[in-house]
Protein backbone atom coordinates (compact mmCIF):
# COMPACT_ATOMS: atom_id res chain seq x y z
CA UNK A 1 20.24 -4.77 -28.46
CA UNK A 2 23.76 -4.08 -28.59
CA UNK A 3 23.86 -3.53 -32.58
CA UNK A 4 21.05 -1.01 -32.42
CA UNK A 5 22.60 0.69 -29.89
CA UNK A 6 25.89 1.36 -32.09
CA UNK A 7 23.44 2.44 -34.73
CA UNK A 8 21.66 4.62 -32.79
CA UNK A 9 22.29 8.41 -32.88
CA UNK A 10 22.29 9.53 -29.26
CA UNK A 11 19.74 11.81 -28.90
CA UNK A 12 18.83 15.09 -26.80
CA UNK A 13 17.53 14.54 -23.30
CA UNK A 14 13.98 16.15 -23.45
CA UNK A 15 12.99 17.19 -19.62
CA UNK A 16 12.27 21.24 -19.39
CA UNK A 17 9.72 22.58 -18.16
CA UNK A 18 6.37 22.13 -20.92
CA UNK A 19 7.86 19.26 -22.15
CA UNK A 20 5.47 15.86 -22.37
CA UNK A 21 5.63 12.10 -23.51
CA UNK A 22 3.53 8.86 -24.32
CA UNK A 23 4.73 6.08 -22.96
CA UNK A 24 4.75 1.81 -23.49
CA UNK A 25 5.98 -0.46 -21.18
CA UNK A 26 6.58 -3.71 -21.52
CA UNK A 27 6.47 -5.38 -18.05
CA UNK A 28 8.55 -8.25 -17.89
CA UNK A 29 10.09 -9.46 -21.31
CA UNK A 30 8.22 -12.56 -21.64
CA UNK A 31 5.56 -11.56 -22.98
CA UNK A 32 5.92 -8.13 -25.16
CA UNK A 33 1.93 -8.43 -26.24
CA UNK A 34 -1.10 -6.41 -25.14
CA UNK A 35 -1.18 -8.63 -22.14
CA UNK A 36 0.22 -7.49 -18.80
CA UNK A 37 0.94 -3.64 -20.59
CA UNK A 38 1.32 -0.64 -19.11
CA UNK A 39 1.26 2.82 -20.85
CA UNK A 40 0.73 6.82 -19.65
CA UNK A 41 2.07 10.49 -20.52
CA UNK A 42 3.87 12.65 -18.11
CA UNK A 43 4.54 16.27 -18.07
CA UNK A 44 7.18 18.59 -16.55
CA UNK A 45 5.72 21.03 -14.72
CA UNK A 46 9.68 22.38 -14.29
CA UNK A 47 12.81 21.28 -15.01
CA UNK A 48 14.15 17.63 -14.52
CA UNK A 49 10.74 17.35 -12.53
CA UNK A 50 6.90 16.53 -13.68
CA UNK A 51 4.22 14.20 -12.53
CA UNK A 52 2.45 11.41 -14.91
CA UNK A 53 -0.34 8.62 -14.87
CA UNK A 54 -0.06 4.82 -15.96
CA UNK A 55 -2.85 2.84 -16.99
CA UNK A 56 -2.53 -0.92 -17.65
CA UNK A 57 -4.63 -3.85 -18.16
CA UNK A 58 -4.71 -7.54 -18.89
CA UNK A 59 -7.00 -10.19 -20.19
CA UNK A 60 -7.16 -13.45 -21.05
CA UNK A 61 -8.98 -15.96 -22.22
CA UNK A 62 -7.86 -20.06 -22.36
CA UNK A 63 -10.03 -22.52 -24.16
CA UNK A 64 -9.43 -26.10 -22.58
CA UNK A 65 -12.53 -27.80 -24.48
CA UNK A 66 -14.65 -27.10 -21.90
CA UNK A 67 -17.59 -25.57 -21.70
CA UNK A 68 -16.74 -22.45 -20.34
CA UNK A 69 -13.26 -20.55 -21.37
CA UNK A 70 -11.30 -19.98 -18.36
CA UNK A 71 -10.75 -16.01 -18.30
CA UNK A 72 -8.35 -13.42 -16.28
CA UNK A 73 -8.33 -10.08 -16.56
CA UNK A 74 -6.79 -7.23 -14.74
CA UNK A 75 -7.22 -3.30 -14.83
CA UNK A 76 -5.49 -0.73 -12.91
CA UNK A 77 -3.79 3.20 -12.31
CA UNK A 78 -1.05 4.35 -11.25
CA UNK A 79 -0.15 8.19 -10.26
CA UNK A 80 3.26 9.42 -9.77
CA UNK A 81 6.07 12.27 -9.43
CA UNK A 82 9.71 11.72 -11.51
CA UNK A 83 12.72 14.21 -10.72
CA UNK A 84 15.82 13.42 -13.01
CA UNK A 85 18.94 14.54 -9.98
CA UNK A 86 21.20 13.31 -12.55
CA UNK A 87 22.24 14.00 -16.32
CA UNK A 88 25.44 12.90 -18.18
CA UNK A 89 24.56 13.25 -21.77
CA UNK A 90 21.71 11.14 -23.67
CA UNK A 91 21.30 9.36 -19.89
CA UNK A 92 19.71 10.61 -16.90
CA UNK A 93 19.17 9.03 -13.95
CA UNK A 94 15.15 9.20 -12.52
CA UNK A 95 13.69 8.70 -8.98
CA UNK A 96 9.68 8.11 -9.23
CA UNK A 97 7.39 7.82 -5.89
CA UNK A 98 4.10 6.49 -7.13
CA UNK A 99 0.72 5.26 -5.78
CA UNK A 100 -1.57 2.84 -7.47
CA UNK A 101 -4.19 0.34 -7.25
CA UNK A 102 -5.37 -2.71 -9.33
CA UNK A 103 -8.85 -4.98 -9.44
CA UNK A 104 -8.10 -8.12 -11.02
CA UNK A 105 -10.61 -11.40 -11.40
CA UNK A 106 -10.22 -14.72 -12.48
CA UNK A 107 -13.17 -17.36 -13.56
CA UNK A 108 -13.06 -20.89 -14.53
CA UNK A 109 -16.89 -21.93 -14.43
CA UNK A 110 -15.90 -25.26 -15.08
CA UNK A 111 -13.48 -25.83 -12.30
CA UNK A 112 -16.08 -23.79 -10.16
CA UNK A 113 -13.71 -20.59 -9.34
CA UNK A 114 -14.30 -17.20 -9.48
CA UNK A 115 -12.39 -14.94 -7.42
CA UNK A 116 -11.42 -10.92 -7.10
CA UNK A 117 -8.44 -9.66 -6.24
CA UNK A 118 -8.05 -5.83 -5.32
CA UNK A 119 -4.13 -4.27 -4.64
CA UNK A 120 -3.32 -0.77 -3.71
CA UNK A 121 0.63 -0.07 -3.42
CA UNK A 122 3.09 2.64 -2.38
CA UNK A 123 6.22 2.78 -2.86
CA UNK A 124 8.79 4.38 -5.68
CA UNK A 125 11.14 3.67 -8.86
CA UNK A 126 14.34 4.08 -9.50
CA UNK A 127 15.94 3.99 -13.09
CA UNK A 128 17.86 4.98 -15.84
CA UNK A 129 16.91 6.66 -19.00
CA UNK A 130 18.44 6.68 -22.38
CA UNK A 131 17.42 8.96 -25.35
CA UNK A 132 18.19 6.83 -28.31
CA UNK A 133 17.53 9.77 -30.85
CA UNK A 134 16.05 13.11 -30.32
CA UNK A 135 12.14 13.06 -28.77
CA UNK A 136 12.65 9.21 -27.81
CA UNK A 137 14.34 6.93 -25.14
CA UNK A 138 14.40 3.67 -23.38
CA UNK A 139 14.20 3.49 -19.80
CA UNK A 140 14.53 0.68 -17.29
CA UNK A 141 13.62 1.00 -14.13
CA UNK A 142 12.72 -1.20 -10.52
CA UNK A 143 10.08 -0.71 -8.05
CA UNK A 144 10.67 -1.01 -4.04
CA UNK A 145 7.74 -0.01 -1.96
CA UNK A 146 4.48 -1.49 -0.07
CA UNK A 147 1.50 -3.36 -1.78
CA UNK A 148 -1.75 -4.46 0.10
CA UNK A 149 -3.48 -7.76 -2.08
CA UNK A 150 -7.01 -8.28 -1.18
CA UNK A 151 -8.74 -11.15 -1.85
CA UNK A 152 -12.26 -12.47 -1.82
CA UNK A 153 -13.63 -16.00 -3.34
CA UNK A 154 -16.98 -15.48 -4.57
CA UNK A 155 -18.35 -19.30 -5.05
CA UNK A 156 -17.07 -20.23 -0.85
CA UNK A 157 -17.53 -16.80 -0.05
CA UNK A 158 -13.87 -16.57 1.47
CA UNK A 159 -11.32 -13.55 2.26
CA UNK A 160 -7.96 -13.61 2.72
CA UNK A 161 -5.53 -10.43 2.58
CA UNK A 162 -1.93 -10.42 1.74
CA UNK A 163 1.00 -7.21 2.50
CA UNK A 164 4.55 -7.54 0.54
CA UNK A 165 7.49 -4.68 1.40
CA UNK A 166 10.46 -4.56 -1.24
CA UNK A 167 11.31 -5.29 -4.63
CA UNK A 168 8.12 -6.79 -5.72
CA UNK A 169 7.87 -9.62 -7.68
CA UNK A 170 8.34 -10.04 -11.97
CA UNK A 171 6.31 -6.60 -11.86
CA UNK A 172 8.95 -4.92 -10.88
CA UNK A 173 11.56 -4.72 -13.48
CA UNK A 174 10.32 -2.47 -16.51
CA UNK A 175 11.27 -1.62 -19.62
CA UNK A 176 10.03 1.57 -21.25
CA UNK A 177 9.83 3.33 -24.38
CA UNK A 178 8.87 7.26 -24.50
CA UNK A 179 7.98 9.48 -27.09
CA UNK A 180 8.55 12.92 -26.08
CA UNK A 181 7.02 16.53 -27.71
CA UNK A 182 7.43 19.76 -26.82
C-alpha cells in the first residue's frame, strides 16, 4: 500500500455539483471476492454534498459430502446523504447518515436448519477520502448507528429479535474505491 501510494499521482478531488461515481467496496479485508460486496453511485446534487444508493449481496454455497450443500445468502440496500465539511488537497473528509435494510437466509437440509434473518439500521459514516489520480479515490470509512436483527426459524417455527447501538461489528470498517465522471 505504501509503494503505490508514492507512485501515485495525487489526483483532483471530484465533488461539484453534477458530478457522479460507481463505487466497490470491499467490506472487511478478508475476503476481497464477490462475497460479502457492496457497490452503488452517488451524485452531487451541489457542492461537497449529494445523496447515493448501495446494493450488496452474498451467497454461498459449502459442500460437506452430504446430500444437500449447506447455502447462505444475503441481499440488501442502503440509501444515504454524504457532505464533504472538509478538503485539504487530494483528501476530504465525509460525514454519511444512511438507512438500510438486509434479508438474509441460511439452509443446511441435512443438519435440519433453515432460518431468515431480516435487519433494518440507522445510523451514519464517517471517513476519509483520497483521490489517488484524477476521477478516482480510496475511501475508508466506519459506521456508528442503530440496527434491528430479526429472526425467525422456519423448521421449530421460532422468533427471536436482536437491537445493537454503536460501531457495529466487522461490517463496519470499509474500504472503498470510486470512479468518478462528470
Amino acid at each position: 500500500m505504501i509503494v503505490l501510494a508514492s507512485l501515485a499521482q495525487a489526483g483532483e478531488p471530484t465533488i461539484q455539483k453534477g458530478s457522479a461515481s460507481l463505487w466497490y467496496s470491499f467490506n472487511g479485508l478478508s475476503t476481497l471476492s464477490y462475497d460479502c460486496s457492496q457497490f452503488g453511485a452517488q451524485y452531487f446534487f451541489k457542492d461537497k454534498t449529494g445523496a447515493g444508493l448501495g446494493l450488496y449481496f452474498s451467497r454461498t454455497s459449502e459442500d460437506n459430502n452430504d446430500d444437500e450443500p449447506e447455502k447462505t445468502s444475503l441481499m440488501g440496500m442502503e440509501a444515504y446523504l454524504i457532505h464533504y465539511p472538509f478538503q485539504r488537497g487530494s483528501v476530504a473528509l465525509f460525514v454519511a447518515p444512511s438507512v438500510g435494510f438486509d434479508y438474509s437466509g441460511h439452509k443446511d437440509e441435512d443438519d435440519d436448519v433453515d432460518y431468515k434473518v431480516t435487519s433494518l439500521w440507522l445510523g451514519g459514516s464517517l471517513g476519509v477520502e483520497w483521490w489517488l489520480f484524477d476521477n478516482v479515490s480510496l475511501s475508508f470509512e466506519n459506521w456508528l448507528g442503530f440496527q434491528i436483527d430479526n429472526y425467525k426459524d422456519a423448521v421449530n417455527d421460532n422468533k427471536a429479535s436482536d437491537n445493537y447501538f454503536g460501531i457495529l461489528g466487522s461490517s463496519s470498517g470499509t474500504v472503498l474505491l470510486s470512479f468518478y465522471f462528470k
